[in-house]
PDB file of N, CA and C in Angstrom:
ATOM      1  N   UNK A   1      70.026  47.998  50.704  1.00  0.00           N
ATOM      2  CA  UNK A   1      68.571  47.842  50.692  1.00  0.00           C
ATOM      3  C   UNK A   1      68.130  46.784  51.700  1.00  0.00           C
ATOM      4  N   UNK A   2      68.640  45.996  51.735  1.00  0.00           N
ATOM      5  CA  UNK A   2      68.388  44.401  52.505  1.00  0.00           C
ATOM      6  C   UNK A   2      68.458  44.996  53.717  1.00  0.00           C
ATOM      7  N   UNK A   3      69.430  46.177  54.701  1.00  0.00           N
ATOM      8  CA  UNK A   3      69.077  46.399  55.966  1.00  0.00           C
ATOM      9  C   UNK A   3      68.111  47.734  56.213  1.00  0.00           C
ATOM     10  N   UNK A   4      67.786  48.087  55.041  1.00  0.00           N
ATOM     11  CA  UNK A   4      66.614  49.374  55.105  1.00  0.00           C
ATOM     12  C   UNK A   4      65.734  48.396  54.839  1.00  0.00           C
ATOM     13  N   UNK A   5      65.042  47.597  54.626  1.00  0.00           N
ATOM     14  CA  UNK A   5      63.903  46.860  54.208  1.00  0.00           C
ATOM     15  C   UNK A   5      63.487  46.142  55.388  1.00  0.00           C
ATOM     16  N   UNK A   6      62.462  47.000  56.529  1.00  0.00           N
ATOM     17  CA  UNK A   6      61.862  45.540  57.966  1.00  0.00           C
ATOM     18  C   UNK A   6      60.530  45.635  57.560  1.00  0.00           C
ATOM     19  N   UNK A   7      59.784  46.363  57.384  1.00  0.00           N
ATOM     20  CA  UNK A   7      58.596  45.792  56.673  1.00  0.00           C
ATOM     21  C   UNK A   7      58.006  45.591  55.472  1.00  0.00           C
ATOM     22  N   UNK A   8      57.269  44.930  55.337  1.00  0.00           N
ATOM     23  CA  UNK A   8      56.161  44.514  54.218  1.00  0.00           C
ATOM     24  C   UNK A   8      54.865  44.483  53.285  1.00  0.00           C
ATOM     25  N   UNK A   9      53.920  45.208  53.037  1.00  0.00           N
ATOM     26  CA  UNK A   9      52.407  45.334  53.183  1.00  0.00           C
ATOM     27  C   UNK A   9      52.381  44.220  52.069  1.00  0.00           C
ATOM     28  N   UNK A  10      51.466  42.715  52.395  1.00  0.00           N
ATOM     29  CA  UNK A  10      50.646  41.935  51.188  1.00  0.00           C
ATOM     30  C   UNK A  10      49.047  42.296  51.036  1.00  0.00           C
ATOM     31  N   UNK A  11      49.099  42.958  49.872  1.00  0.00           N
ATOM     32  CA  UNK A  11      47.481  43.445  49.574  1.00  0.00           C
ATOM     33  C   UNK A  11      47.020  42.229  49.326  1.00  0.00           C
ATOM     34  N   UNK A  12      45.899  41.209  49.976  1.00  0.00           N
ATOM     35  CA  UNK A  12      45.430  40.363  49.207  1.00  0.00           C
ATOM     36  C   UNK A  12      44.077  40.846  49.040  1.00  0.00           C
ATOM     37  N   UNK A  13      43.735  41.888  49.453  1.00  0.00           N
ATOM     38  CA  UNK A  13      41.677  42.213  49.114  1.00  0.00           C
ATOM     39  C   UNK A  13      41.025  41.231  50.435  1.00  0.00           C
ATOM     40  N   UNK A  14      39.876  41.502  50.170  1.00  0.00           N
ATOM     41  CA  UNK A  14      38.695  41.021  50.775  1.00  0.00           C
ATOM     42  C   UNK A  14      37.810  40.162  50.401  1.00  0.00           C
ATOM     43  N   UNK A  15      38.323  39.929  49.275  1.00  0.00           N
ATOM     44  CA  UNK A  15      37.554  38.923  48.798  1.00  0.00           C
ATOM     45  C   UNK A  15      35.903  39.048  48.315  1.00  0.00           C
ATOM     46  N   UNK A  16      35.393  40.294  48.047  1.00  0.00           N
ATOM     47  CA  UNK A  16      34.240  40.816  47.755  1.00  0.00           C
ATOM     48  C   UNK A  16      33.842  40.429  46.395  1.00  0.00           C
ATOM     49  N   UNK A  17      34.836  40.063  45.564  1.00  0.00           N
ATOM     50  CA  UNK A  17      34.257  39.918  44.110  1.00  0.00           C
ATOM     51  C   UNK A  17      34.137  38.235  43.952  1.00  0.00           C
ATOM     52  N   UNK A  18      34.537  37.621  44.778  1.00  0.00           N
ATOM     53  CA  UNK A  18      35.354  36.004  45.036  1.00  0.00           C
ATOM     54  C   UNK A  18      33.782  35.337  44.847  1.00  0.00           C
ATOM     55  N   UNK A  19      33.974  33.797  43.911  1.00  0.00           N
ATOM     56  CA  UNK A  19      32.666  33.326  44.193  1.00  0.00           C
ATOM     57  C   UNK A  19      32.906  32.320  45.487  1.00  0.00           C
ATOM     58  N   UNK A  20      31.814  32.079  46.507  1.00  0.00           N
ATOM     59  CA  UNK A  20      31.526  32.226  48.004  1.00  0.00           C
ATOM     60  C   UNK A  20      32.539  32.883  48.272  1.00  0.00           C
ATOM     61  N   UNK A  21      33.968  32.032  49.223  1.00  0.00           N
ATOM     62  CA  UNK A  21      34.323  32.901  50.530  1.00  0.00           C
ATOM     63  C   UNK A  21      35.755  33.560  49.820  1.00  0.00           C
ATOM     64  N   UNK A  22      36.586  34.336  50.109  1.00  0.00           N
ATOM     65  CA  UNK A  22      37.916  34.964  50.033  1.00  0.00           C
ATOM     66  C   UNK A  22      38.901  33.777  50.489  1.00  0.00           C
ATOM     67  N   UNK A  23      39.307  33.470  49.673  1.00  0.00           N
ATOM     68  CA  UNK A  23      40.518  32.598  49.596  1.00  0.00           C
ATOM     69  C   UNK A  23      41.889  33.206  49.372  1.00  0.00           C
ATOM     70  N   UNK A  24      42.582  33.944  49.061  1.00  0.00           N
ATOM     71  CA  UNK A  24      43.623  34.060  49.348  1.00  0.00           C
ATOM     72  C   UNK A  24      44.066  35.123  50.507  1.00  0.00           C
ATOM     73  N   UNK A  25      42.985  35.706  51.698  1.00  0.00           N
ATOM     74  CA  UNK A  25      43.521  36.153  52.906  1.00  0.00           C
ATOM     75  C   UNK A  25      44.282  34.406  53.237  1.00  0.00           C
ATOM     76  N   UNK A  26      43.232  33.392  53.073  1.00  0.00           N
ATOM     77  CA  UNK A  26      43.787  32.327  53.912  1.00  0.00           C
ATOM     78  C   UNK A  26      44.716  31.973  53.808  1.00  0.00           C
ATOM     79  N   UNK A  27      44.738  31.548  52.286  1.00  0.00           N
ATOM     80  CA  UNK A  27      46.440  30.846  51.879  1.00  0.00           C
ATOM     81  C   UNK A  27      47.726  31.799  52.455  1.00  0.00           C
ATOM     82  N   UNK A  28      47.753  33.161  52.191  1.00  0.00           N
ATOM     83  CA  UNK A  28      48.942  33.844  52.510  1.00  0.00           C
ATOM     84  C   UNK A  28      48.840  33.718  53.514  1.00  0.00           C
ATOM     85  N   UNK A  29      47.629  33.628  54.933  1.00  0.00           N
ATOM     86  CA  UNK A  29      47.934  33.682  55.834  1.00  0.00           C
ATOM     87  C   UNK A  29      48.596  32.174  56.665  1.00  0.00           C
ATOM     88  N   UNK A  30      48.229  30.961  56.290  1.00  0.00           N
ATOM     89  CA  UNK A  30      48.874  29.769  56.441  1.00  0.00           C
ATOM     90  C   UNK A  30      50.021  29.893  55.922  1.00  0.00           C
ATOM     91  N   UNK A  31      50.889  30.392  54.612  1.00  0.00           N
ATOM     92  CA  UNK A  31      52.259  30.950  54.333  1.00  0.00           C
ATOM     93  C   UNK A  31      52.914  31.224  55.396  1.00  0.00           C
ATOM     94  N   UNK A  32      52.548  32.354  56.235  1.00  0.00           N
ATOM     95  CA  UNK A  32      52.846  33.526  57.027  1.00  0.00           C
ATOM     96  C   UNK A  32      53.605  32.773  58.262  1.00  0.00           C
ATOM     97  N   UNK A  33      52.151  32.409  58.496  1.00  0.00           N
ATOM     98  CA  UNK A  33      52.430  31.439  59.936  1.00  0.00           C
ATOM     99  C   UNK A  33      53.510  30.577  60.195  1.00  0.00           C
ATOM    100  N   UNK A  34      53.652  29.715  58.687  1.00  0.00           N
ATOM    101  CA  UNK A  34      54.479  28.675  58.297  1.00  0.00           C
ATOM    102  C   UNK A  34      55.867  29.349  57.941  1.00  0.00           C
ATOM    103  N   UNK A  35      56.172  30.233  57.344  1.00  0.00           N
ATOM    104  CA  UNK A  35      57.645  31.316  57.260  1.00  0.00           C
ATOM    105  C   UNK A  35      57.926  31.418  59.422  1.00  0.00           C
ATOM    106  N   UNK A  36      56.783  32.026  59.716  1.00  0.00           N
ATOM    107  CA  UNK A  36      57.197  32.610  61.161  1.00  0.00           C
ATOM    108  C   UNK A  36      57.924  31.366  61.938  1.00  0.00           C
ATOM    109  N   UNK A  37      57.162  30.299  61.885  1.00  0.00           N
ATOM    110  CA  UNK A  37      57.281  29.192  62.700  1.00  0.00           C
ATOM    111  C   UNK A  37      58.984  28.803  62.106  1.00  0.00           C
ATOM    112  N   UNK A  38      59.303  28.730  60.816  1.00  0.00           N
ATOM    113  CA  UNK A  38      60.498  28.122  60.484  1.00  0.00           C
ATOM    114  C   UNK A  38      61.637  29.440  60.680  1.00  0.00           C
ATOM    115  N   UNK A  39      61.045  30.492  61.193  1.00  0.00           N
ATOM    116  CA  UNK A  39      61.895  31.586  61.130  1.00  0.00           C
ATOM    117  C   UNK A  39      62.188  32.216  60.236  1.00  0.00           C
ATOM    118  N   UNK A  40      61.659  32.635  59.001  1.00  0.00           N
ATOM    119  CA  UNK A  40      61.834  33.118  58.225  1.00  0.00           C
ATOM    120  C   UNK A  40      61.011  34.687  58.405  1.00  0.00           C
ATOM    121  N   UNK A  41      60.500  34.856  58.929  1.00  0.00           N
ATOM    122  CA  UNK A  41      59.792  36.522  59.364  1.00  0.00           C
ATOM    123  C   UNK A  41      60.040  36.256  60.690  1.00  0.00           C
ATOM    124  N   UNK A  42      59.546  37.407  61.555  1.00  0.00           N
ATOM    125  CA  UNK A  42      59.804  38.225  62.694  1.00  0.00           C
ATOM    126  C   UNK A  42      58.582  38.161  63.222  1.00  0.00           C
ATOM    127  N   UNK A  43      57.531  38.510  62.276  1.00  0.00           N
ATOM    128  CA  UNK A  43      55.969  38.206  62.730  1.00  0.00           C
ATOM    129  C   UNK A  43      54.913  39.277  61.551  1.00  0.00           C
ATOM    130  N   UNK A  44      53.704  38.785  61.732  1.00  0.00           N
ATOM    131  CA  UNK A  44      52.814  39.572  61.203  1.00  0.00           C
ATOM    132  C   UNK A  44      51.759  39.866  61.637  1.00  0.00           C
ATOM    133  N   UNK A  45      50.994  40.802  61.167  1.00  0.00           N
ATOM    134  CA  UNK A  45      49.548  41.693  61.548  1.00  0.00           C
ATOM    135  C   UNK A  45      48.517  41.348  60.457  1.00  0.00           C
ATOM    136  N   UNK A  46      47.490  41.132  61.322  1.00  0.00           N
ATOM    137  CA  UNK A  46      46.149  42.278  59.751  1.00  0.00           C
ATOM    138  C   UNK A  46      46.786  43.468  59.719  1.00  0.00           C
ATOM    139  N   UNK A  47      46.532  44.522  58.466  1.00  0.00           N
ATOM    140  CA  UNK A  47      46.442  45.722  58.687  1.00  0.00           C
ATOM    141  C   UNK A  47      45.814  46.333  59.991  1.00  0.00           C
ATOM    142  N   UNK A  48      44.472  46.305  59.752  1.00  0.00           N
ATOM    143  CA  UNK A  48      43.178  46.533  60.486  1.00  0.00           C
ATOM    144  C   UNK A  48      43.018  45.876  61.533  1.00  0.00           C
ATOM    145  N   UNK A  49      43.521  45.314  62.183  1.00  0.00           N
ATOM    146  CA  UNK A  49      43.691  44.043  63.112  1.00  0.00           C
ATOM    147  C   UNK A  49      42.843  42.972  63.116  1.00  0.00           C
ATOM    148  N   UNK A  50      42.195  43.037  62.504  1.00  0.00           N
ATOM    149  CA  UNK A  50      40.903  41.958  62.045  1.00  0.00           C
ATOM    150  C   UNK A  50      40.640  41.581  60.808  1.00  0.00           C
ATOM    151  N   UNK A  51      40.813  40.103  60.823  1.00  0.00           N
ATOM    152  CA  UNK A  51      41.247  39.707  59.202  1.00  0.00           C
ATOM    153  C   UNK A  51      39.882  39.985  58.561  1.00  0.00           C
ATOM    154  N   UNK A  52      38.703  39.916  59.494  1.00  0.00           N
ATOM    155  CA  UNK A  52      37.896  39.904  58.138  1.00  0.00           C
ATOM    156  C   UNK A  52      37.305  41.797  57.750  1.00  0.00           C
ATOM    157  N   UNK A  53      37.993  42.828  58.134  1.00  0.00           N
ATOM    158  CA  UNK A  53      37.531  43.716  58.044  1.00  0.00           C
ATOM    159  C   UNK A  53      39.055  44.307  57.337  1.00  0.00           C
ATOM    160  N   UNK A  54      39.619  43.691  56.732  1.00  0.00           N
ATOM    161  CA  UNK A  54      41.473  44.167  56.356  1.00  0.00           C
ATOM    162  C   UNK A  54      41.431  43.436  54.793  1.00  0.00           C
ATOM    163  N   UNK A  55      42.075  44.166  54.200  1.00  0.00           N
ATOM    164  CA  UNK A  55      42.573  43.585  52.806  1.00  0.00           C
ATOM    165  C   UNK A  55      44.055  43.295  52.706  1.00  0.00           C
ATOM    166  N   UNK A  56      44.866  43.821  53.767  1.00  0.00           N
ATOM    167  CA  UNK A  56      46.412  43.786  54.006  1.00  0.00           C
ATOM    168  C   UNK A  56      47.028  43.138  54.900  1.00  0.00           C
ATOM    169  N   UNK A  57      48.118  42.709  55.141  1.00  0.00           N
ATOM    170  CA  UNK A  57      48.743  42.088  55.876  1.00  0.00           C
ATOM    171  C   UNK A  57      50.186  42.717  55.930  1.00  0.00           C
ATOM    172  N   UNK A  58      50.577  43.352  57.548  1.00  0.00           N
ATOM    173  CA  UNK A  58      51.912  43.928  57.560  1.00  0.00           C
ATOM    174  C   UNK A  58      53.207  42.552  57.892  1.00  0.00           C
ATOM    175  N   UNK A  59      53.848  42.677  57.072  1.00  0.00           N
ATOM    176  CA  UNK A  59      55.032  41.477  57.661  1.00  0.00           C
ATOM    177  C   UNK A  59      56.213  41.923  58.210  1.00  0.00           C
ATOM    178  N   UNK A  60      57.031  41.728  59.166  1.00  0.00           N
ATOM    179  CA  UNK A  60      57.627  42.313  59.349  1.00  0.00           C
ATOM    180  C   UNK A  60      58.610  41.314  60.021  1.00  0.00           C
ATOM    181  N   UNK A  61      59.997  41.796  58.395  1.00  0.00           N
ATOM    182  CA  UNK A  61      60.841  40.948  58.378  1.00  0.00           C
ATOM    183  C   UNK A  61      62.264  40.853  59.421  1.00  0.00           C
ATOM    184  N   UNK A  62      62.996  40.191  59.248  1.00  0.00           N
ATOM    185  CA  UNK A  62      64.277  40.219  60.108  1.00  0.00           C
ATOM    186  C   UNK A  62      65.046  40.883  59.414  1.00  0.00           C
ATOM    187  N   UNK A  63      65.729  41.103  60.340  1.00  0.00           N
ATOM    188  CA  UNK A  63      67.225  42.324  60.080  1.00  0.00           C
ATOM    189  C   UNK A  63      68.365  41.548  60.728  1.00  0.00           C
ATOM    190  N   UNK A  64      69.111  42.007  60.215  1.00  0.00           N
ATOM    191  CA  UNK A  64      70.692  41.743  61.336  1.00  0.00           C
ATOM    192  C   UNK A  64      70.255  42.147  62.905  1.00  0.00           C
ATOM    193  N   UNK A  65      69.591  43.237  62.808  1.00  0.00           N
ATOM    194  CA  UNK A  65      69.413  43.667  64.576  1.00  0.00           C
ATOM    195  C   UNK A  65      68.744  42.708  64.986  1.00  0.00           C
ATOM    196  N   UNK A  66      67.389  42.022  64.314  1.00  0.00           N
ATOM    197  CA  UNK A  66      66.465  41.333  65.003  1.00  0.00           C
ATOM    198  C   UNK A  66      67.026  39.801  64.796  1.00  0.00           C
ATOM    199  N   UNK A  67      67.752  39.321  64.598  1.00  0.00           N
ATOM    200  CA  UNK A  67      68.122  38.110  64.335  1.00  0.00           C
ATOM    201  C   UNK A  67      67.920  37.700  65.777  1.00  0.00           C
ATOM    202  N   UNK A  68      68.741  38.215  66.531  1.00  0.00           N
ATOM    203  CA  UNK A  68      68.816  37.216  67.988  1.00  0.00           C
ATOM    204  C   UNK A  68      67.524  37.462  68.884  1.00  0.00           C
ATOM    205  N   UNK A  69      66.410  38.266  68.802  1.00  0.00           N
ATOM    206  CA  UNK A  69      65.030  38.404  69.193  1.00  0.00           C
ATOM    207  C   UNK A  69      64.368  36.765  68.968  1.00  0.00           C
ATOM    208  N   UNK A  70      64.531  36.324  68.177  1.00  0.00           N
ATOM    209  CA  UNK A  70      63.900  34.897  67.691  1.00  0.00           C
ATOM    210  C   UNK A  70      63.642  33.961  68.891  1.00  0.00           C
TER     211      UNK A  70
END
């Protein structure tokens, strides 16, 4: 499973029901950044390519193949 598994989808919503702004696109997305930077993912997307029009986030993890891409 661990080398069939390179991507990810995190549904966090849009934050439409949220009182003021959508808070957890942000947090997962400061996560994200912070995994990428220490190397722990490969990299990530909005779904939609635009965070504020996306409820998802594709991650897309390392493999044995992608290890030395880093």
């Amino acid at each position: 499973l661990r080398d069939a598994l390179r991507t990810v989808r995190i549904i966090v919503g849009k934050g439409l029901h949220s009182e003021g702004k959508a808070v957890l696109r942000d947090v997962v997305e400061e996560k994200l950044v912070s995994l990428k930077r220490e190397g722990m993912i490969l990299s990530f997307k909005w779904e939609k390519t635009n965070k504020l029009k996306s409820g998802a986030i594709i991650v897309y993890l390392i493999s044995d193949n992608t290890r030395g891409e880093i």
